[in-house]
Structures are given as C-alpha cells and as structure tokens.
N, C-alpha and C. Protein backbone atom coordinates (compact mmCIF):
# COMPACT_ATOMS: atom_id res chain seq x y z
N UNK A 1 5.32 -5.91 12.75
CA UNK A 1 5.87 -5.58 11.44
C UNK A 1 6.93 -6.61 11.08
N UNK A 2 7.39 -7.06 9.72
CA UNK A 2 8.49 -7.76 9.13
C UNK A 2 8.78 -6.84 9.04
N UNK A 3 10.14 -7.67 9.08
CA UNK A 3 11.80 -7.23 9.32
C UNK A 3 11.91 -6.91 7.35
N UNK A 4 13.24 -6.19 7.41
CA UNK A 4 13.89 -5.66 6.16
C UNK A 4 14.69 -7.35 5.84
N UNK A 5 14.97 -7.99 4.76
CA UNK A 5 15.87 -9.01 4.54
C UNK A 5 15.01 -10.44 4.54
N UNK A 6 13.53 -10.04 4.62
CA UNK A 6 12.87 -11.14 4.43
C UNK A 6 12.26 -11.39 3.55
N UNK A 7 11.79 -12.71 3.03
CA UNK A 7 10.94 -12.81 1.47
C UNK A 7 9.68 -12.32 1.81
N UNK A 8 9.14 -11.29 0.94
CA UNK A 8 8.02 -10.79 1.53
C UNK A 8 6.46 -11.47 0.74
N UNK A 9 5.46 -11.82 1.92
CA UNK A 9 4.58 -12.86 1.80
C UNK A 9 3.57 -12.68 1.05
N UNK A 10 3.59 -13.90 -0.01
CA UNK A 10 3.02 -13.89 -1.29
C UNK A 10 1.44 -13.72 -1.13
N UNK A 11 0.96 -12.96 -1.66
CA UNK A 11 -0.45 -13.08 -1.85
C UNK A 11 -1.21 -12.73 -3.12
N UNK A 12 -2.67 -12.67 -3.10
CA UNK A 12 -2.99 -12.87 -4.14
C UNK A 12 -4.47 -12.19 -4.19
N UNK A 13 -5.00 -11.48 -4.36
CA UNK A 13 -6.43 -10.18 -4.20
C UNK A 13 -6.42 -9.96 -5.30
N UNK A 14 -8.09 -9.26 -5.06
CA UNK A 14 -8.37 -8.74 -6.11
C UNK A 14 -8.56 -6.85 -5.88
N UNK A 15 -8.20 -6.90 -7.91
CA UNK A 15 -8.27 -4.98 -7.52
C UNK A 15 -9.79 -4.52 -7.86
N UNK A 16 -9.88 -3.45 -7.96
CA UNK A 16 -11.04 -2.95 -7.92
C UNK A 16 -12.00 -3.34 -9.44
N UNK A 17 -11.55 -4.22 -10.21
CA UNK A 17 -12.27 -4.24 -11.50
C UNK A 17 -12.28 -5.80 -11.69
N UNK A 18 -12.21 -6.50 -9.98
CA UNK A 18 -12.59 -7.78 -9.74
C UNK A 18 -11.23 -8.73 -10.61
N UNK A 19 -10.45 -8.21 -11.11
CA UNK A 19 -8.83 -9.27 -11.10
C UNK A 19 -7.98 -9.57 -10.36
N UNK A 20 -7.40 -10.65 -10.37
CA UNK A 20 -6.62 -11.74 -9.43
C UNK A 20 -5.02 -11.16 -9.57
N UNK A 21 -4.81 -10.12 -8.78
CA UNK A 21 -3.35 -9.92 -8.77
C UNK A 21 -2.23 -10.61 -7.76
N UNK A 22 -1.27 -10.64 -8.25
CA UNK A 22 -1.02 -11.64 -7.00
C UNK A 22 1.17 -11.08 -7.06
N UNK A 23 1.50 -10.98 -5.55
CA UNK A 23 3.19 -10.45 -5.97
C UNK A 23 3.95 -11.07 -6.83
N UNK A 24 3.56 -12.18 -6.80
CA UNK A 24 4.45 -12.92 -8.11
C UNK A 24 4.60 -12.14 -9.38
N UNK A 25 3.09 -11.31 -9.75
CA UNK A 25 3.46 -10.73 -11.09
C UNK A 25 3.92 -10.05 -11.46
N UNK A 26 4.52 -9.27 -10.24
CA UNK A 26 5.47 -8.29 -10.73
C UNK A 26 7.15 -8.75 -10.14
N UNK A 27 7.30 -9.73 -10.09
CA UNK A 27 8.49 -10.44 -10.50
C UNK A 27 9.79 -9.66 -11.18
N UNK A 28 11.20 -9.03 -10.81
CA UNK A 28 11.77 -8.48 -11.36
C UNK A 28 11.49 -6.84 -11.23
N UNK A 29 10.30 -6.59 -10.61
CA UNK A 29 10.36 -5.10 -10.88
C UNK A 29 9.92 -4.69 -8.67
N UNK A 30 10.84 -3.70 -8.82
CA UNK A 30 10.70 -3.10 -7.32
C UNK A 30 9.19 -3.18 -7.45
N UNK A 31 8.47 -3.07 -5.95
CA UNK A 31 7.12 -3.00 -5.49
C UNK A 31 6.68 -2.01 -4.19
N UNK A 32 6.16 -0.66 -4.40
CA UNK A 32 5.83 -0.29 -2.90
C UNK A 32 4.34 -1.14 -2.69
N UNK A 33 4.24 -1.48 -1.74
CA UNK A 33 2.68 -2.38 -0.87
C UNK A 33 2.56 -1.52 -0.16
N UNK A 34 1.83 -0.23 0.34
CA UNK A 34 0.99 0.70 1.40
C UNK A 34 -0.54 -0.03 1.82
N UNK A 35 0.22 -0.24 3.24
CA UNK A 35 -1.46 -0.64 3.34
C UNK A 35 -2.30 0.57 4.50
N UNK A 36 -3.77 0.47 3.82
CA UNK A 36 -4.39 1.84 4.82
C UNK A 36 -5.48 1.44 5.11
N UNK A 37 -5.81 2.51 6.48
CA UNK A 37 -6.95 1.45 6.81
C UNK A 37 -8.15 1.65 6.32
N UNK A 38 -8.65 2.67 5.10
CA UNK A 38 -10.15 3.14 5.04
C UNK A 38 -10.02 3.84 3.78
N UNK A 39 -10.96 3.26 2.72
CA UNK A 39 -11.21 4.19 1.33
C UNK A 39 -11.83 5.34 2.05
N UNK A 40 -11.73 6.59 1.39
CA UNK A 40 -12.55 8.12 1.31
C UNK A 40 -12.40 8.59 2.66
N UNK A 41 -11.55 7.98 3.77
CA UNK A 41 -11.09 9.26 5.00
C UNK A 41 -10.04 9.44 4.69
N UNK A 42 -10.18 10.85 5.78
CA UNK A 42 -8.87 12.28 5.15
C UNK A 42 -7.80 11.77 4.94
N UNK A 43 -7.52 11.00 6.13
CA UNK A 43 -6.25 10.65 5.79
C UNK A 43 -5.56 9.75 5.00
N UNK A 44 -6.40 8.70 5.03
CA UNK A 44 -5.94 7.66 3.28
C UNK A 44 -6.28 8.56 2.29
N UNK A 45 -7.27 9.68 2.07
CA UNK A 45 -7.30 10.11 1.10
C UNK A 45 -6.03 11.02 0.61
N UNK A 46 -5.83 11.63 1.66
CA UNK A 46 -4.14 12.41 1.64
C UNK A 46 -3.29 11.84 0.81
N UNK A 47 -3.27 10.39 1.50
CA UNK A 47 -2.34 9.43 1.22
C UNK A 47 -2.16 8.84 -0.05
N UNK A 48 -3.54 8.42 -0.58
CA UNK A 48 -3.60 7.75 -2.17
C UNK A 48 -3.47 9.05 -3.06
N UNK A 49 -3.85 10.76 -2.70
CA UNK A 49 -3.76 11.39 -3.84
C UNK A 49 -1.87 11.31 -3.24
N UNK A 50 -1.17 11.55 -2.69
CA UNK A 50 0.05 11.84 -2.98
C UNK A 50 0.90 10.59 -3.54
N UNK A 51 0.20 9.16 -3.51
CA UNK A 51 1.12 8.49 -4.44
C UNK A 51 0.20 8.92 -5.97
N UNK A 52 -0.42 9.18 -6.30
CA UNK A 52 -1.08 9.37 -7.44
C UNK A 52 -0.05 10.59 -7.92
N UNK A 53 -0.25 11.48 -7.25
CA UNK A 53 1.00 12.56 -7.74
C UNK A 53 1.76 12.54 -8.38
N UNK A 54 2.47 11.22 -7.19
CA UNK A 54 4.29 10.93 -7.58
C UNK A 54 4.17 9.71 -8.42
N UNK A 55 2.90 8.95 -8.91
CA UNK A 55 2.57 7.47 -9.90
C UNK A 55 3.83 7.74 -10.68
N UNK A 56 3.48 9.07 -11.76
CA UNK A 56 4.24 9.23 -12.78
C UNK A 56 5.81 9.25 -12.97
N UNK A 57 6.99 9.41 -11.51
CA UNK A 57 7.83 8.94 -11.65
C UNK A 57 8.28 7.70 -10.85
N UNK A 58 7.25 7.15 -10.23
CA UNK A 58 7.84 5.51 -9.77
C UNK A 58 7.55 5.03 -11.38
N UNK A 59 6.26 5.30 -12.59
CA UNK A 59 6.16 4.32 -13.58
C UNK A 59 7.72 4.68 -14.48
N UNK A 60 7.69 6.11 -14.25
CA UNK A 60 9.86 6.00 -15.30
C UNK A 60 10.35 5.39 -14.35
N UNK A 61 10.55 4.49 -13.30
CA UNK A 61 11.65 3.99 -13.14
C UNK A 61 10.82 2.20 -12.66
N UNK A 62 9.94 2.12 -13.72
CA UNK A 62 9.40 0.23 -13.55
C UNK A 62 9.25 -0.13 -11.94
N UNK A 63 9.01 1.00 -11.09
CA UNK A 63 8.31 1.00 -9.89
C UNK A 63 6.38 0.34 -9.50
N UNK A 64 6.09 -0.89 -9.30
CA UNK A 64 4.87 -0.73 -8.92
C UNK A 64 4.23 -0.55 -7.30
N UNK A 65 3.35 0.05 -8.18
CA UNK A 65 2.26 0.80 -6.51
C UNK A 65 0.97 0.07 -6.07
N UNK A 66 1.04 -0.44 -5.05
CA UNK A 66 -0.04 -1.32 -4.72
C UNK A 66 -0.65 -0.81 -3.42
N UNK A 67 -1.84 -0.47 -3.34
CA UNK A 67 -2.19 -0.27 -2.21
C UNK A 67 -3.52 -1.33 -1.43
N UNK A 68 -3.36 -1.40 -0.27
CA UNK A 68 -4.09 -2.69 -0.40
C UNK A 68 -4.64 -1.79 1.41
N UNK A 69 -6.31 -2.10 1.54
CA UNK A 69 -7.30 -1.99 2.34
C UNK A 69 -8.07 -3.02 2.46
N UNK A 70 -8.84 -3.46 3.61
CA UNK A 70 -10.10 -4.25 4.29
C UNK A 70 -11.48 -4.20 3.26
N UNK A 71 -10.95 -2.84 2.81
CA UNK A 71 -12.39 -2.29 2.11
C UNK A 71 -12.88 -3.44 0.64
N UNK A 72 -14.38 -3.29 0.40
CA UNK A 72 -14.80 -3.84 -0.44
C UNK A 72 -14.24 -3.14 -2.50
N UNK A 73 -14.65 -3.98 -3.23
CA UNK A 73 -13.77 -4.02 -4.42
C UNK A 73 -15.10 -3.03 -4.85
N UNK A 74 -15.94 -2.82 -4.77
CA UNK A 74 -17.15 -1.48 -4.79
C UNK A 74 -16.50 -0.23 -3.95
N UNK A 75 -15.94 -0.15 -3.15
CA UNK A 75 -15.62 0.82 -2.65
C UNK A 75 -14.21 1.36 -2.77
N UNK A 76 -13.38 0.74 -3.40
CA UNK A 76 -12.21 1.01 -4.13
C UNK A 76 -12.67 1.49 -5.84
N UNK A 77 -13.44 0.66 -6.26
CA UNK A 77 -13.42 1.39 -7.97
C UNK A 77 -14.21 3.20 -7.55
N UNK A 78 -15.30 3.40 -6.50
CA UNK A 78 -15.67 4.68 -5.88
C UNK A 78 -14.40 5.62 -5.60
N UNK A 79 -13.57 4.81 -4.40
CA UNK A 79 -12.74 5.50 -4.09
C UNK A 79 -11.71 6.12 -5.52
N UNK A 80 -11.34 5.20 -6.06
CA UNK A 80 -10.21 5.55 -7.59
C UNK A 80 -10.95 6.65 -8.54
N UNK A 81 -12.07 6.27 -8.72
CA UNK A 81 -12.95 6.97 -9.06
C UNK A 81 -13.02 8.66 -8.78
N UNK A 82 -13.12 8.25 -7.73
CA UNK A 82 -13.40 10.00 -7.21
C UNK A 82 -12.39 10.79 -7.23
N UNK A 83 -10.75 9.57 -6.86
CA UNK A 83 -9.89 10.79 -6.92
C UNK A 83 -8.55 10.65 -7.83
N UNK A 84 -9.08 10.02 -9.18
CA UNK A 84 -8.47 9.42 -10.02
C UNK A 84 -7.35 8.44 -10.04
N UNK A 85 -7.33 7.76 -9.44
CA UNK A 85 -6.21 7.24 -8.62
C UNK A 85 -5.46 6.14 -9.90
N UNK A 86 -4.30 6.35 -10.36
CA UNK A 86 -4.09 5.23 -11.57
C UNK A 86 -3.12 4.31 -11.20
N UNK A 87 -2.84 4.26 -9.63
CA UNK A 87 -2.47 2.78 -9.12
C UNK A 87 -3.43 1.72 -8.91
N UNK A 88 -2.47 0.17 -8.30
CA UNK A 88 -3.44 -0.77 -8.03
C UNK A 88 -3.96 -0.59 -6.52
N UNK A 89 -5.46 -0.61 -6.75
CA UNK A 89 -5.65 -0.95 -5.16
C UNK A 89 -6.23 -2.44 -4.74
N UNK A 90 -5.82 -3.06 -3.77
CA UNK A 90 -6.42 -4.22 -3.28
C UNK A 90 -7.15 -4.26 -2.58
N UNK A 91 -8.22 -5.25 -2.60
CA UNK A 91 -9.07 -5.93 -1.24
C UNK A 91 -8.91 -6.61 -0.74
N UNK A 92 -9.12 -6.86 0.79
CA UNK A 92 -8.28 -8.22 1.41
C UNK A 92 -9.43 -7.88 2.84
N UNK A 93 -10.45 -7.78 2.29
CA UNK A 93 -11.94 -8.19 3.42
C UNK A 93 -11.48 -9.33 4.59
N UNK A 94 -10.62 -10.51 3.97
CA UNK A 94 -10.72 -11.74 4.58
C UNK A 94 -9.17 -11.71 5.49
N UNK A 95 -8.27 -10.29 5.56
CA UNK A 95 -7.35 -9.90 6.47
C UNK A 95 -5.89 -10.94 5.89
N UNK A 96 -5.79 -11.38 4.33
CA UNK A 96 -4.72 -12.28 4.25
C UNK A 96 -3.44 -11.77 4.09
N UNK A 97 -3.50 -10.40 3.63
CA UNK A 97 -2.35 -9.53 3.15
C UNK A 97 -1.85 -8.92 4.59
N UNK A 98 -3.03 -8.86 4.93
CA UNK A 98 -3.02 -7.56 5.95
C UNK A 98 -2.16 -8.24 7.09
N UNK A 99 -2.73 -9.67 7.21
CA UNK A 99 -2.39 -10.37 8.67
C UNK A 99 -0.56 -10.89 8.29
N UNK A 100 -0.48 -11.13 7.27
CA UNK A 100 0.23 -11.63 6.88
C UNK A 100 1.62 -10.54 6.72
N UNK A 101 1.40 -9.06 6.88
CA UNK A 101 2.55 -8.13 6.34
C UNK A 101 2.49 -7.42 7.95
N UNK A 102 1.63 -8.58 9.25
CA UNK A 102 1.78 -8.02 10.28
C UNK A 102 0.68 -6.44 10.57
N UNK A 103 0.31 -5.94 9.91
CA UNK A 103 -0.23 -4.65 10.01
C UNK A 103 -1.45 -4.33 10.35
N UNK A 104 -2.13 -5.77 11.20
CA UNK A 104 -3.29 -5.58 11.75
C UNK A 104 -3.42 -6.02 13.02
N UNK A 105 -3.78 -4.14 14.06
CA UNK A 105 -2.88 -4.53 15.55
C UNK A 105 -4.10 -4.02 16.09
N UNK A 106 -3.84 -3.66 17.34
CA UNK A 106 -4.69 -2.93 17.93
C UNK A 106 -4.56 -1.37 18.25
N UNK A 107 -5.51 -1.06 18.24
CA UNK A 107 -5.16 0.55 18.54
C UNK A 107 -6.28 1.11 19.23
N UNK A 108 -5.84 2.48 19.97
CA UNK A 108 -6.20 3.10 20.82
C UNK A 108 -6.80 4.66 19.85
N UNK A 109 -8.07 4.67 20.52
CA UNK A 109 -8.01 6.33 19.94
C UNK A 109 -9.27 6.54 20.59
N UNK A 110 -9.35 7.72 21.16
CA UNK A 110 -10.50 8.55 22.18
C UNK A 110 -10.77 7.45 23.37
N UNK A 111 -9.63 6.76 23.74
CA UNK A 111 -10.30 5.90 25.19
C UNK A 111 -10.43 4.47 24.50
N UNK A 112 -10.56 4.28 23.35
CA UNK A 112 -11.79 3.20 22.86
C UNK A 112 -10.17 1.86 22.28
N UNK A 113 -10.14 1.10 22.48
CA UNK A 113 -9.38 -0.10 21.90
C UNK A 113 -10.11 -0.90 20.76
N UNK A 114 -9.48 -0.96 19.62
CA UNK A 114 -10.23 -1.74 18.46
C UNK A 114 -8.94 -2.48 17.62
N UNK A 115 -9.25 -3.10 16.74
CA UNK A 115 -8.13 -4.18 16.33
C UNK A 115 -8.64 -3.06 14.19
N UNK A 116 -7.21 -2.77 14.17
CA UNK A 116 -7.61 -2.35 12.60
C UNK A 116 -5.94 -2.32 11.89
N UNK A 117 -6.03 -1.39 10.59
CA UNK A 117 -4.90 -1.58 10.05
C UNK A 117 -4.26 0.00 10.44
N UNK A 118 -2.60 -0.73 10.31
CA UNK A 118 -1.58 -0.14 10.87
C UNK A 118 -1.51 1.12 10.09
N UNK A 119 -1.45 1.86 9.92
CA UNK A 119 -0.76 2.81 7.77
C UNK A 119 0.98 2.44 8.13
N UNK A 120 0.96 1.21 7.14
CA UNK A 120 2.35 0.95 6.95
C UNK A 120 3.00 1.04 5.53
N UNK A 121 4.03 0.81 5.04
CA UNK A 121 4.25 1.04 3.65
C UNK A 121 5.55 -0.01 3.78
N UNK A 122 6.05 -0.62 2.62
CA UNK A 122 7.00 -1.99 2.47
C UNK A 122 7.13 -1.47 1.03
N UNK A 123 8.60 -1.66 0.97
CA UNK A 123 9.27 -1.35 -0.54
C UNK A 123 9.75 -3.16 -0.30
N UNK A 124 9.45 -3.50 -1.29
CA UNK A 124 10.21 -5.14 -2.10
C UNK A 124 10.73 -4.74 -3.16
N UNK A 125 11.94 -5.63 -3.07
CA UNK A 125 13.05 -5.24 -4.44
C UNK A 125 12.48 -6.66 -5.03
N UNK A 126 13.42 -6.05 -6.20
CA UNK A 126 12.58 -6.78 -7.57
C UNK A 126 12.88 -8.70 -7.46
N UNK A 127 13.63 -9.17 -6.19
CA UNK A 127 13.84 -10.65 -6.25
C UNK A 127 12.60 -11.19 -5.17
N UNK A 128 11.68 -10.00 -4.42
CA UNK A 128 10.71 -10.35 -3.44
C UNK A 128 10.82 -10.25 -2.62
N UNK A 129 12.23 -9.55 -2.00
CA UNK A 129 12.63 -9.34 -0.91
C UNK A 129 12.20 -8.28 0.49
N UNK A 130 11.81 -8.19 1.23
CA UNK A 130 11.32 -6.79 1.84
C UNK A 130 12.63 -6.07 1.53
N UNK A 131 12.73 -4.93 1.21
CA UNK A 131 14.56 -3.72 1.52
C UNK A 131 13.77 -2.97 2.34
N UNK A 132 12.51 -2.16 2.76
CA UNK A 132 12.65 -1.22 3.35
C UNK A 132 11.16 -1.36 4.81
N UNK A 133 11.32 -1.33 5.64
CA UNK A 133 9.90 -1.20 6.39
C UNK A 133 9.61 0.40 6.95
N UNK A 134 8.12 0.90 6.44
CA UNK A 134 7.91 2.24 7.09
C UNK A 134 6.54 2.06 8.02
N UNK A 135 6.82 1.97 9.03
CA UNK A 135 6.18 1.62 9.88
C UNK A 135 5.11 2.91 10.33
N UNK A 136 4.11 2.65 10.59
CA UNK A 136 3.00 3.80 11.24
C UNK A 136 3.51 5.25 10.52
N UNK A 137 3.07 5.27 9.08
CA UNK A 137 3.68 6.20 8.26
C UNK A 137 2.97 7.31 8.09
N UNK A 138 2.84 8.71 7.98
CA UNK A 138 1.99 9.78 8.29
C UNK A 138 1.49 9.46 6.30
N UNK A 139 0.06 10.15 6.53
CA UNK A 139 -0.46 9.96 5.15
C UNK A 139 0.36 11.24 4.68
N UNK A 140 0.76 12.43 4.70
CA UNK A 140 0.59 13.57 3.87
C UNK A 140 2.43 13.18 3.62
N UNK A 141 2.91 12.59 4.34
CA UNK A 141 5.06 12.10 3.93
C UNK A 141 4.64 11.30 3.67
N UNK A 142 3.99 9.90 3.61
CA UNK A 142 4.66 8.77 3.02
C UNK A 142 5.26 8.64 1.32
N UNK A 143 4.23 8.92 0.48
CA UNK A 143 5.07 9.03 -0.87
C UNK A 143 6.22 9.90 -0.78
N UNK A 144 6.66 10.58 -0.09
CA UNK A 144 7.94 11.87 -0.76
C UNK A 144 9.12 11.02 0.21
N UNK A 145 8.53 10.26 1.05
CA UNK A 145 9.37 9.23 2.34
C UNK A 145 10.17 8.40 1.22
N UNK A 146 9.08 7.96 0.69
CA UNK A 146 9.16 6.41 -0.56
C UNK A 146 10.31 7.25 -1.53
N UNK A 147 10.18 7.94 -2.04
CA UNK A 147 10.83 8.86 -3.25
C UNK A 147 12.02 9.10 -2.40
N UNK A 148 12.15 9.67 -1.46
CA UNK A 148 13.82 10.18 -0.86
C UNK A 148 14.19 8.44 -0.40
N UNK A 149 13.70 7.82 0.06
CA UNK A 149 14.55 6.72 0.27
C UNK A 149 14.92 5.81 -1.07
N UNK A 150 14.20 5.70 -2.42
CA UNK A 150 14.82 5.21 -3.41
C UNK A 150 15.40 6.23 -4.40
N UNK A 151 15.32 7.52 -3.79
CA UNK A 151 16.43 8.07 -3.89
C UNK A 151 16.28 9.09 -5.65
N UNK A 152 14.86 9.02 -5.91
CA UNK A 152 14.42 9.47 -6.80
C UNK A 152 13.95 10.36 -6.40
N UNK A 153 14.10 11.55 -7.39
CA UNK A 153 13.92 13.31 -7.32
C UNK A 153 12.81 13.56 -8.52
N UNK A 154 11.60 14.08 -8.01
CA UNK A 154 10.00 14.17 -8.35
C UNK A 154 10.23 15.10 -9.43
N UNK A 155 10.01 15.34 -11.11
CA UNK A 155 10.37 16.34 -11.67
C UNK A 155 9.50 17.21 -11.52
C-alpha cells in the first residue's frame, strides 16, 4: 500500500461507456479511488451499492467516486446497470492502476494462493495528494468509513 503524504499515481482508463478518464481531471476536487476485486460478487456488490447510497452526499460536497476493477468495460456497464450505480467505474485489465496504488498482492483463501486485488480505498485531496489509506476495507463499512473520516453526516 502507499503511504498518506504522497502524490498519488496518475493514471488514465477507461469507464464503462469506453472514455478516457484520467486523475488529472478532477484536479481541485477531493477523489475517493476504491479498488475491488470483481463486478457482480457479494461482496463488491455490497460495496458499490453502499457508495451509490451515499453518491448523493459526496456529489453536495464536489466529492468524486471512482471505482476501479480488472474487470472488462462490458462487464462494468452490466454491473452499473444492474445495480444502478451513478459513479465512475474503471477498467484496468492491463493491472496499471491497480499495480501502481500497490493493491495487487497475493492472497490466501481455502488453502489455495493466487495473486488478485486487495479491497482498498484512497481518499486524494484536491492538490493529488494521497490524505487517507484504507487498507483491506470490509465491503458493507467502507462508504460510512469514507463519510466518518471526511467527516460528513449522510442526511
């Protein structure tokens, strides 16, 4: 994982309707980056409906939401799709975001060792800076995590 106090590393994907987003463009405005490892399981799904929830008060306070997966840009417009999701999601098939924000390790589960993504979440303040790292973040807390640490109360 990066550290809190570092410039956090520029990249550039596409979202699910095949456009070139890239951190630069949101320049000036705070950024949460959640990255997860899998469109349509339980637990990213947990995860993307509860920032979808809380979308509506990160957008009152010029908060953007980016979520960025391995998964294909077909299986993100499915995934948004199904569970209305009105953040950005990214693809990064080719591991540049992923490798790059550290969050692709190895892990253990039923005996078996495989190399995949972490569920991490990174708040950048609005000069590009990392301010916050949430490391191996449970899907069903991470948005209300994000909300009590910038300190905003969900109406």
């Amino acid at each position: 994982m990066l550290d809190a106090g570092l410039k956090a590393p520029e990249f550039t994907l596409q979202d699910k309707d095949g456009n070139q987003v890239s951190l630069t463009d949101f320049a000036g405005q705070k950024v949460i980056v959640y990255f997860y490892p899998r469109d349509n399981t339980p637990g990213c799904t947990r995860q993307a409906c509860a920032f979808a929830s809380a979308y509506d008060v990160f957008k009152q306070h010029n908060i953007a939401v980016i979520g960025i997966s391995k998964d294909s840009i077909t299986s993100h417009q499915k995934f948004a799709a199904k569970h209305d999701l009105p953040f950005i999601l990214l693809s990064d098939p080719e591991l540049t975001a992923i490798q790059a924000y550290d969050v692709w390790k190895e892990k253990k589960m039923y005996g078996k060792v495989s190399m995949g993504v972490v569920r991490s979440t990174y708040i950048i303040d609005e000069n590009g800076i990392i301010e916050k790292v949430m490391p191996k973040v449970k899907p069903d807390t991470n948005a209300e995590e994000v909300l009590k640490y910038l300190e905003i109360i969900a109406e």
